[in-house]
N, C-alpha and C. Protein backbone atom coordinates (compact mmCIF):
# COMPACT_ATOMS: atom_id res chain seq x y z
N UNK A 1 -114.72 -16.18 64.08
CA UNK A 1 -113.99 -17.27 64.66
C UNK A 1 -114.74 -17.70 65.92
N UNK A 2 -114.81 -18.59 65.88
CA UNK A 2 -115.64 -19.67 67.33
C UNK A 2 -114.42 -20.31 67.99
N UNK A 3 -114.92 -19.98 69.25
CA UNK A 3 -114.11 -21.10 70.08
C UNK A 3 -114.85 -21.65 71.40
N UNK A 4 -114.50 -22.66 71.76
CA UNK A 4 -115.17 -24.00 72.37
C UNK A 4 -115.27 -23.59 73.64
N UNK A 5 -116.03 -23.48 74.76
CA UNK A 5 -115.90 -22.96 75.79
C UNK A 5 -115.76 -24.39 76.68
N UNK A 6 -114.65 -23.64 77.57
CA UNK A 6 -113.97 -24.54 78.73
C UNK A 6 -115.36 -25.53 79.57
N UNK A 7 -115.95 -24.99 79.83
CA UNK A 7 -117.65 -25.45 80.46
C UNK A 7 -118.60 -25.96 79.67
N UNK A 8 -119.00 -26.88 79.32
CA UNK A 8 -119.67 -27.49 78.31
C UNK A 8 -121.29 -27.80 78.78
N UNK A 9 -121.74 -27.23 79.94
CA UNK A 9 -122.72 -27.57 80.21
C UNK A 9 -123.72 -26.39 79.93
N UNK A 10 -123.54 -25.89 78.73
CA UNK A 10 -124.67 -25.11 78.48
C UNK A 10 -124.34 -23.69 78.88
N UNK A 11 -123.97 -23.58 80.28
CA UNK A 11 -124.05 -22.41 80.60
C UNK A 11 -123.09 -21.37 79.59
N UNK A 12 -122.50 -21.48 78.74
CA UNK A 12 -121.67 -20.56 78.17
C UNK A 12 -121.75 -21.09 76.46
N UNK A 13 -121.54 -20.18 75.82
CA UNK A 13 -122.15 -20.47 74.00
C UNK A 13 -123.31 -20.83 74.43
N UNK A 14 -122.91 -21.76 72.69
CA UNK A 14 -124.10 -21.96 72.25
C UNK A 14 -123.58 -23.00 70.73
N UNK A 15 -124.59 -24.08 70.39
CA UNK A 15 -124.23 -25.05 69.17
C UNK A 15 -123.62 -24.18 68.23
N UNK A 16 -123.09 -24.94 67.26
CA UNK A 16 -122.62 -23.71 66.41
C UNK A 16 -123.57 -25.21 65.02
N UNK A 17 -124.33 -24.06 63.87
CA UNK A 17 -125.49 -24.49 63.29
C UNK A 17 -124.94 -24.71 62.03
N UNK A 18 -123.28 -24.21 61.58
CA UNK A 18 -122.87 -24.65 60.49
C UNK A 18 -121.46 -25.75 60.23
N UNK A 19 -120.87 -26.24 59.22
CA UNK A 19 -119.87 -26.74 59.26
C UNK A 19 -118.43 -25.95 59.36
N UNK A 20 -118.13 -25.88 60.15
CA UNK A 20 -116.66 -24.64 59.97
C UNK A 20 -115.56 -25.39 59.25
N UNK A 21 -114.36 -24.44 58.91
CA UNK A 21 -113.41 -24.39 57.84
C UNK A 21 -112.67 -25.56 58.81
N UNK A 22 -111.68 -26.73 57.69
CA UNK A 22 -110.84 -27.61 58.41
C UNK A 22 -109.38 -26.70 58.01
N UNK A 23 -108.85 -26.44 58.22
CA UNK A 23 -107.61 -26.24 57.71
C UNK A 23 -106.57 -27.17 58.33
N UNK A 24 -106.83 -28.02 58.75
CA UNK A 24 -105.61 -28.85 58.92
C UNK A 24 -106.14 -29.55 57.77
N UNK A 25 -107.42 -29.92 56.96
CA UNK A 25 -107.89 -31.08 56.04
C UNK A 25 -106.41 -30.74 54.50
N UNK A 26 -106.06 -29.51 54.60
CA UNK A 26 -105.17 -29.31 53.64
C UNK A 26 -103.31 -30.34 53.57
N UNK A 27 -103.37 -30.97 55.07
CA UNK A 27 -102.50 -31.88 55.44
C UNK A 27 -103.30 -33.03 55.21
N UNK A 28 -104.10 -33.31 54.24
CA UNK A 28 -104.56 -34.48 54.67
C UNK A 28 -104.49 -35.84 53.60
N UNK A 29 -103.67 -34.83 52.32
CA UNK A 29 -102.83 -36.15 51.46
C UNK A 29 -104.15 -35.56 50.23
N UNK A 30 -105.25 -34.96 50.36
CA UNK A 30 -106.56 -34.40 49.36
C UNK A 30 -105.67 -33.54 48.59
N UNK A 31 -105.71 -33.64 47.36
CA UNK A 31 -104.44 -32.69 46.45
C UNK A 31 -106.07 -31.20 46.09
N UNK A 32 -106.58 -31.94 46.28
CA UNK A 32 -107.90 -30.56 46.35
C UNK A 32 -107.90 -29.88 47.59
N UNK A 33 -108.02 -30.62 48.85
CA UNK A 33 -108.49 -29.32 49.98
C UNK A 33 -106.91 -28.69 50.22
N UNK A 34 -105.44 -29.43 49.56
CA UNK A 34 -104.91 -28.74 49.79
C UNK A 34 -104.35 -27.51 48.95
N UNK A 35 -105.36 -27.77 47.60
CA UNK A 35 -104.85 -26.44 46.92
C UNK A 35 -105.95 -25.67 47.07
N UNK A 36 -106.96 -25.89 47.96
CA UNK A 36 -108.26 -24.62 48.64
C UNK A 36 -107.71 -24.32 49.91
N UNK A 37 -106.93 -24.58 50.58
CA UNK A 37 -106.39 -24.38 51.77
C UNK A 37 -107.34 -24.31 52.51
N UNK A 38 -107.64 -26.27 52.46
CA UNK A 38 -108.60 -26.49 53.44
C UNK A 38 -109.63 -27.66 52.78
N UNK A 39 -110.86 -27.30 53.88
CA UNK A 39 -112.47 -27.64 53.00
C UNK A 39 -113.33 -28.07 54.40
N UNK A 40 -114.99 -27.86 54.23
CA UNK A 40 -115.31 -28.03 55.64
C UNK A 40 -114.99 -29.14 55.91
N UNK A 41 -115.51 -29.18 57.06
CA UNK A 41 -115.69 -30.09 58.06
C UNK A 41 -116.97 -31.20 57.45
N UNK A 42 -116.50 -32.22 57.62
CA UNK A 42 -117.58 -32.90 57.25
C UNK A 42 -119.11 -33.15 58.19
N UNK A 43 -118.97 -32.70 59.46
CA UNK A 43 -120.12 -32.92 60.42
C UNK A 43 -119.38 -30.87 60.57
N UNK A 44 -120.99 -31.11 61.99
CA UNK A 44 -120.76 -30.16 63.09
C UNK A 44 -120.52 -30.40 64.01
N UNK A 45 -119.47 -29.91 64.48
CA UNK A 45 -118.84 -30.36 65.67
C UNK A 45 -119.46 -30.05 66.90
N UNK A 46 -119.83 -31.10 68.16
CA UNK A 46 -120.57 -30.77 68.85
C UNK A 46 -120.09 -29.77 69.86
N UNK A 47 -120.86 -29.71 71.09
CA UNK A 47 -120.55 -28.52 71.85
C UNK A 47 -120.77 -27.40 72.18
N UNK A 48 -120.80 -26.11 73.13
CA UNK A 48 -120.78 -25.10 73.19
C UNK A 48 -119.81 -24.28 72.55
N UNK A 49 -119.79 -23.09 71.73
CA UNK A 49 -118.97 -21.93 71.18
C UNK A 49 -119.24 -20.85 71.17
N UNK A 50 -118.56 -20.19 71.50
CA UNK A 50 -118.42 -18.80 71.73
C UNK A 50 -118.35 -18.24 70.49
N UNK A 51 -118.65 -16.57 69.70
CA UNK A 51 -118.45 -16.23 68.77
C UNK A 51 -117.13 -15.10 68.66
N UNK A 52 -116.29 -15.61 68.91
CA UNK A 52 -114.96 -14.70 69.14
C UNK A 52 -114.82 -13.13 68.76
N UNK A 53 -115.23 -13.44 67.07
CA UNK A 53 -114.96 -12.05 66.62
C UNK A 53 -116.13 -11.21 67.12
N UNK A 54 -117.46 -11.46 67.21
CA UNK A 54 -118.41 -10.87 68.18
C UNK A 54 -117.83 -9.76 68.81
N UNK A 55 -117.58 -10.89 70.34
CA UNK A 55 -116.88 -10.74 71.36
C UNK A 55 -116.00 -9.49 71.38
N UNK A 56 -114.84 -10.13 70.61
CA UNK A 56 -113.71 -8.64 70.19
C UNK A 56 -114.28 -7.30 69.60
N UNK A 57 -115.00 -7.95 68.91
CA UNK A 57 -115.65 -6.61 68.69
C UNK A 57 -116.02 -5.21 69.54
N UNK A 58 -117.25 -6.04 70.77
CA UNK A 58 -117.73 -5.18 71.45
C UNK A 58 -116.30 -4.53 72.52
N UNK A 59 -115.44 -5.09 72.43
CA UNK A 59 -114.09 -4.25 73.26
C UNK A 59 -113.39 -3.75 72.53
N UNK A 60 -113.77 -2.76 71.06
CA UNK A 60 -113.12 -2.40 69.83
C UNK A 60 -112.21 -3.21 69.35
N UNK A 61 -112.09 -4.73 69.26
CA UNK A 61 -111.03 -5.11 68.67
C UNK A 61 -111.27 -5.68 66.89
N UNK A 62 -110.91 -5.35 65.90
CA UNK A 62 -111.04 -5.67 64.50
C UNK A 62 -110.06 -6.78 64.10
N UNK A 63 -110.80 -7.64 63.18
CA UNK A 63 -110.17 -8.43 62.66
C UNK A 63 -109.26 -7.86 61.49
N UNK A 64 -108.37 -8.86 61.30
CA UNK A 64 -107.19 -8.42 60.23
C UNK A 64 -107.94 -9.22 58.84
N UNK A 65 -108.15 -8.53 57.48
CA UNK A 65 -108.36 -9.67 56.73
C UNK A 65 -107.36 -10.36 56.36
N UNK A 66 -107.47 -11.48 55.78
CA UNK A 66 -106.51 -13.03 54.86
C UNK A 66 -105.90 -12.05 53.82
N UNK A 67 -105.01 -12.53 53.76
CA UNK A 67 -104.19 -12.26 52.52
C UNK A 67 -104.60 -12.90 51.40
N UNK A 68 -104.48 -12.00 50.28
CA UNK A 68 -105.79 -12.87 49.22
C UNK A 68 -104.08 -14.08 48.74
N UNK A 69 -103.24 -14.36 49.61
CA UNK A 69 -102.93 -15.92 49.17
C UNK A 69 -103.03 -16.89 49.92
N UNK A 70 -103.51 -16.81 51.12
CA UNK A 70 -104.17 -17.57 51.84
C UNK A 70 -104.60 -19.14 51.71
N UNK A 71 -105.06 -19.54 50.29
CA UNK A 71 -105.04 -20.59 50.39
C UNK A 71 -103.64 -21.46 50.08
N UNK A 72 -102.79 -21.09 49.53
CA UNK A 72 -101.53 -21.54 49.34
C UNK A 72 -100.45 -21.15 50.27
N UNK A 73 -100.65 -19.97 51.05
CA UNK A 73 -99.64 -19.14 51.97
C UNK A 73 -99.98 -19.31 53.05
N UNK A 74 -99.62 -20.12 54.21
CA UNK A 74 -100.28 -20.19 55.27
C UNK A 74 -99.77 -18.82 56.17
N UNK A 75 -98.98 -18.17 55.98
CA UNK A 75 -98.89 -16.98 56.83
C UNK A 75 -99.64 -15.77 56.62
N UNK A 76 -100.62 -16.04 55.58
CA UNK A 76 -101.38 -15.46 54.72
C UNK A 76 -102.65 -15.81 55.33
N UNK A 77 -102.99 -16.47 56.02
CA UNK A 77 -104.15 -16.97 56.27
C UNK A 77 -105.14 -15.79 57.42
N UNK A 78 -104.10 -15.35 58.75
CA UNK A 78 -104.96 -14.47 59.86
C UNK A 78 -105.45 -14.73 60.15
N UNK A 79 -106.41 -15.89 60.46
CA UNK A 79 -107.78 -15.46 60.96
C UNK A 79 -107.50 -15.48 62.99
N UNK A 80 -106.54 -15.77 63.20
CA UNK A 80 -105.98 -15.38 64.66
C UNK A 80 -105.53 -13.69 64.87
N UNK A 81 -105.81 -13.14 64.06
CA UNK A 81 -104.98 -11.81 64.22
C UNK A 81 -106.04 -10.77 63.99
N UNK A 82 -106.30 -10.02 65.54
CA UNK A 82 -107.56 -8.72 65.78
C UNK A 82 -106.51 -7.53 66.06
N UNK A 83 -107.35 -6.32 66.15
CA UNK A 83 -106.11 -5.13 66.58
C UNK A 83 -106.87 -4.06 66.36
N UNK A 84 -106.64 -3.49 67.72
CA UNK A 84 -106.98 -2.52 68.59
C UNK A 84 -106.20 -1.41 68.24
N UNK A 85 -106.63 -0.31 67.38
CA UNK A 85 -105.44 0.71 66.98
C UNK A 85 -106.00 1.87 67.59
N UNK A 86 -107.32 2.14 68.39
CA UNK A 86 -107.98 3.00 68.33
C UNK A 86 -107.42 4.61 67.53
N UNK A 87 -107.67 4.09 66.27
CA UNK A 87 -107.40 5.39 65.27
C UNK A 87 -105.87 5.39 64.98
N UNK A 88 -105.33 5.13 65.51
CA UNK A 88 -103.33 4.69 65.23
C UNK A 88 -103.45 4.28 64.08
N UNK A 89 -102.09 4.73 62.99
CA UNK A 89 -101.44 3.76 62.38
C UNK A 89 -101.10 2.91 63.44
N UNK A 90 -100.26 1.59 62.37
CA UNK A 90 -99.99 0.40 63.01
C UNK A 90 -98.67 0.56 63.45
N UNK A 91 -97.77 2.26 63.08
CA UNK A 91 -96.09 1.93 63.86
C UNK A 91 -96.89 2.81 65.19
N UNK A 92 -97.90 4.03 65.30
CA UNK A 92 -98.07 4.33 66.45
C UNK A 92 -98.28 3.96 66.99
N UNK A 93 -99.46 2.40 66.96
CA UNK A 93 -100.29 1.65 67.63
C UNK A 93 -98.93 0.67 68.79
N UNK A 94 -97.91 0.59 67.76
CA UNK A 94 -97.09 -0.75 68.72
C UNK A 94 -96.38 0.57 69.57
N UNK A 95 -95.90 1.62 69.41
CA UNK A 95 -95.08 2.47 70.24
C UNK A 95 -95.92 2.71 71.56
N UNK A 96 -96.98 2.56 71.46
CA UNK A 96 -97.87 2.09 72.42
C UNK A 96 -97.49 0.82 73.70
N UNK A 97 -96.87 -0.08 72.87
CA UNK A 97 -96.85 -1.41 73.83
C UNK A 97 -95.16 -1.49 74.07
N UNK A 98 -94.68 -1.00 72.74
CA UNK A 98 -93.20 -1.37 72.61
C UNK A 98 -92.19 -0.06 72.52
N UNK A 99 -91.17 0.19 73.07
CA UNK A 99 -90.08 1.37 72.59
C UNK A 99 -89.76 1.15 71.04
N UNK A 100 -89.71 2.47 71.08
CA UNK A 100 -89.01 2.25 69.67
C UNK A 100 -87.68 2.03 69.05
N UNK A 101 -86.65 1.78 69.86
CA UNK A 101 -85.61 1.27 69.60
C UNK A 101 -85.36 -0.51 69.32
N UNK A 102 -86.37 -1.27 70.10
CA UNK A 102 -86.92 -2.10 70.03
C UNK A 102 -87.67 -2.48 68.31
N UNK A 103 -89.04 -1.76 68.15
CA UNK A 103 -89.22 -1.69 66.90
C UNK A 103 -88.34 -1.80 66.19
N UNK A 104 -87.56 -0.43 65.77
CA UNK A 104 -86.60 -0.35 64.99
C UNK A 104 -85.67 -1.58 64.36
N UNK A 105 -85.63 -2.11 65.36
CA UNK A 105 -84.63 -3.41 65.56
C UNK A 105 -85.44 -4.93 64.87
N UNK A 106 -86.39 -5.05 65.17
CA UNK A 106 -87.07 -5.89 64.76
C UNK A 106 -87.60 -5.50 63.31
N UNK A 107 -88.15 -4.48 62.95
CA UNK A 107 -89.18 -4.15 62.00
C UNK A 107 -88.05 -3.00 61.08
N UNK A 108 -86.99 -2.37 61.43
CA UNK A 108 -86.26 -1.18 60.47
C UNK A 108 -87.64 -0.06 60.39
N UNK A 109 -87.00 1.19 60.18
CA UNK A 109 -88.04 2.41 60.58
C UNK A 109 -89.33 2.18 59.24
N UNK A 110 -90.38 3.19 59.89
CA UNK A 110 -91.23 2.54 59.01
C UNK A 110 -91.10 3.60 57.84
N UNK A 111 -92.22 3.20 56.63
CA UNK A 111 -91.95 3.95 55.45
C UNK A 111 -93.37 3.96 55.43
N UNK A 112 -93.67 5.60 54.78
CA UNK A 112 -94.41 6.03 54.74
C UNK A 112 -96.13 5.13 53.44
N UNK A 113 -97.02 5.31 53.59
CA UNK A 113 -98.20 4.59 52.62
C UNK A 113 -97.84 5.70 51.69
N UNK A 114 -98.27 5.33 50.78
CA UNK A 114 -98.33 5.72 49.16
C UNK A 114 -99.69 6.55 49.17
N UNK A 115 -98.93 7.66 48.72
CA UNK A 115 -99.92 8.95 47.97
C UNK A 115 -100.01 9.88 50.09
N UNK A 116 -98.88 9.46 50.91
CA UNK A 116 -99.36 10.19 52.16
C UNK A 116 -97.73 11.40 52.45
């Protein structure tokens, strides 16, 4: 994921050399980009960009993959969603940020992965 840096004068990124994904083009009345959920960009968009997932990276943060329905499911899609579990499951990882009565409440207790 790229994103556009606030300062455009060079000093921060860098061009970005391909066409990136439109996903709003799937609103765009195209009965094709909206059953690809999406389609590029027709130019490259000018500007400086940063390489996000890079970035997250080097501060251990991992991307989440797409849900393979993604092109039809937009809550399926992720590509906004990194996470820092250092070695956690994902109910230890939030008892971390959140109580667990809290959890509980929002999410109901968790259930165990299959075959654990």
């Amino acid at each position: 994921m790229y994103v556009r840096c606030a300062v455009q004068d060079g000093s921060c990124g860098e061009p970005l050399r391909r066409r990136p994904w439109d996903f709003q083009a799937r609103f765009s009345g195209d009965v094709v980009a909206y059953e690809n959920g999406g389609r590029l960009k027709d130019t490259v968009p000018s500007g400086y960009y940063i390489d996000f997932t890079e970035l997250a990276a080097l501060y251990g943060w991992e991307r989440v993959p797409s849900s393979s329905s993604w092109r039809y499911n937009w809550t399926g899609v992720l590509y906004w969603q990194y996470e820092k579990r250092d070695g956690l499951d994902w109910w230890s990882a939030m008892r971390e940020l959140y109580a667990e009565p809290g959890l509980l409440e929002v999410f109901g207790p968790p259930t165990q992965a299959v075959g654990q």
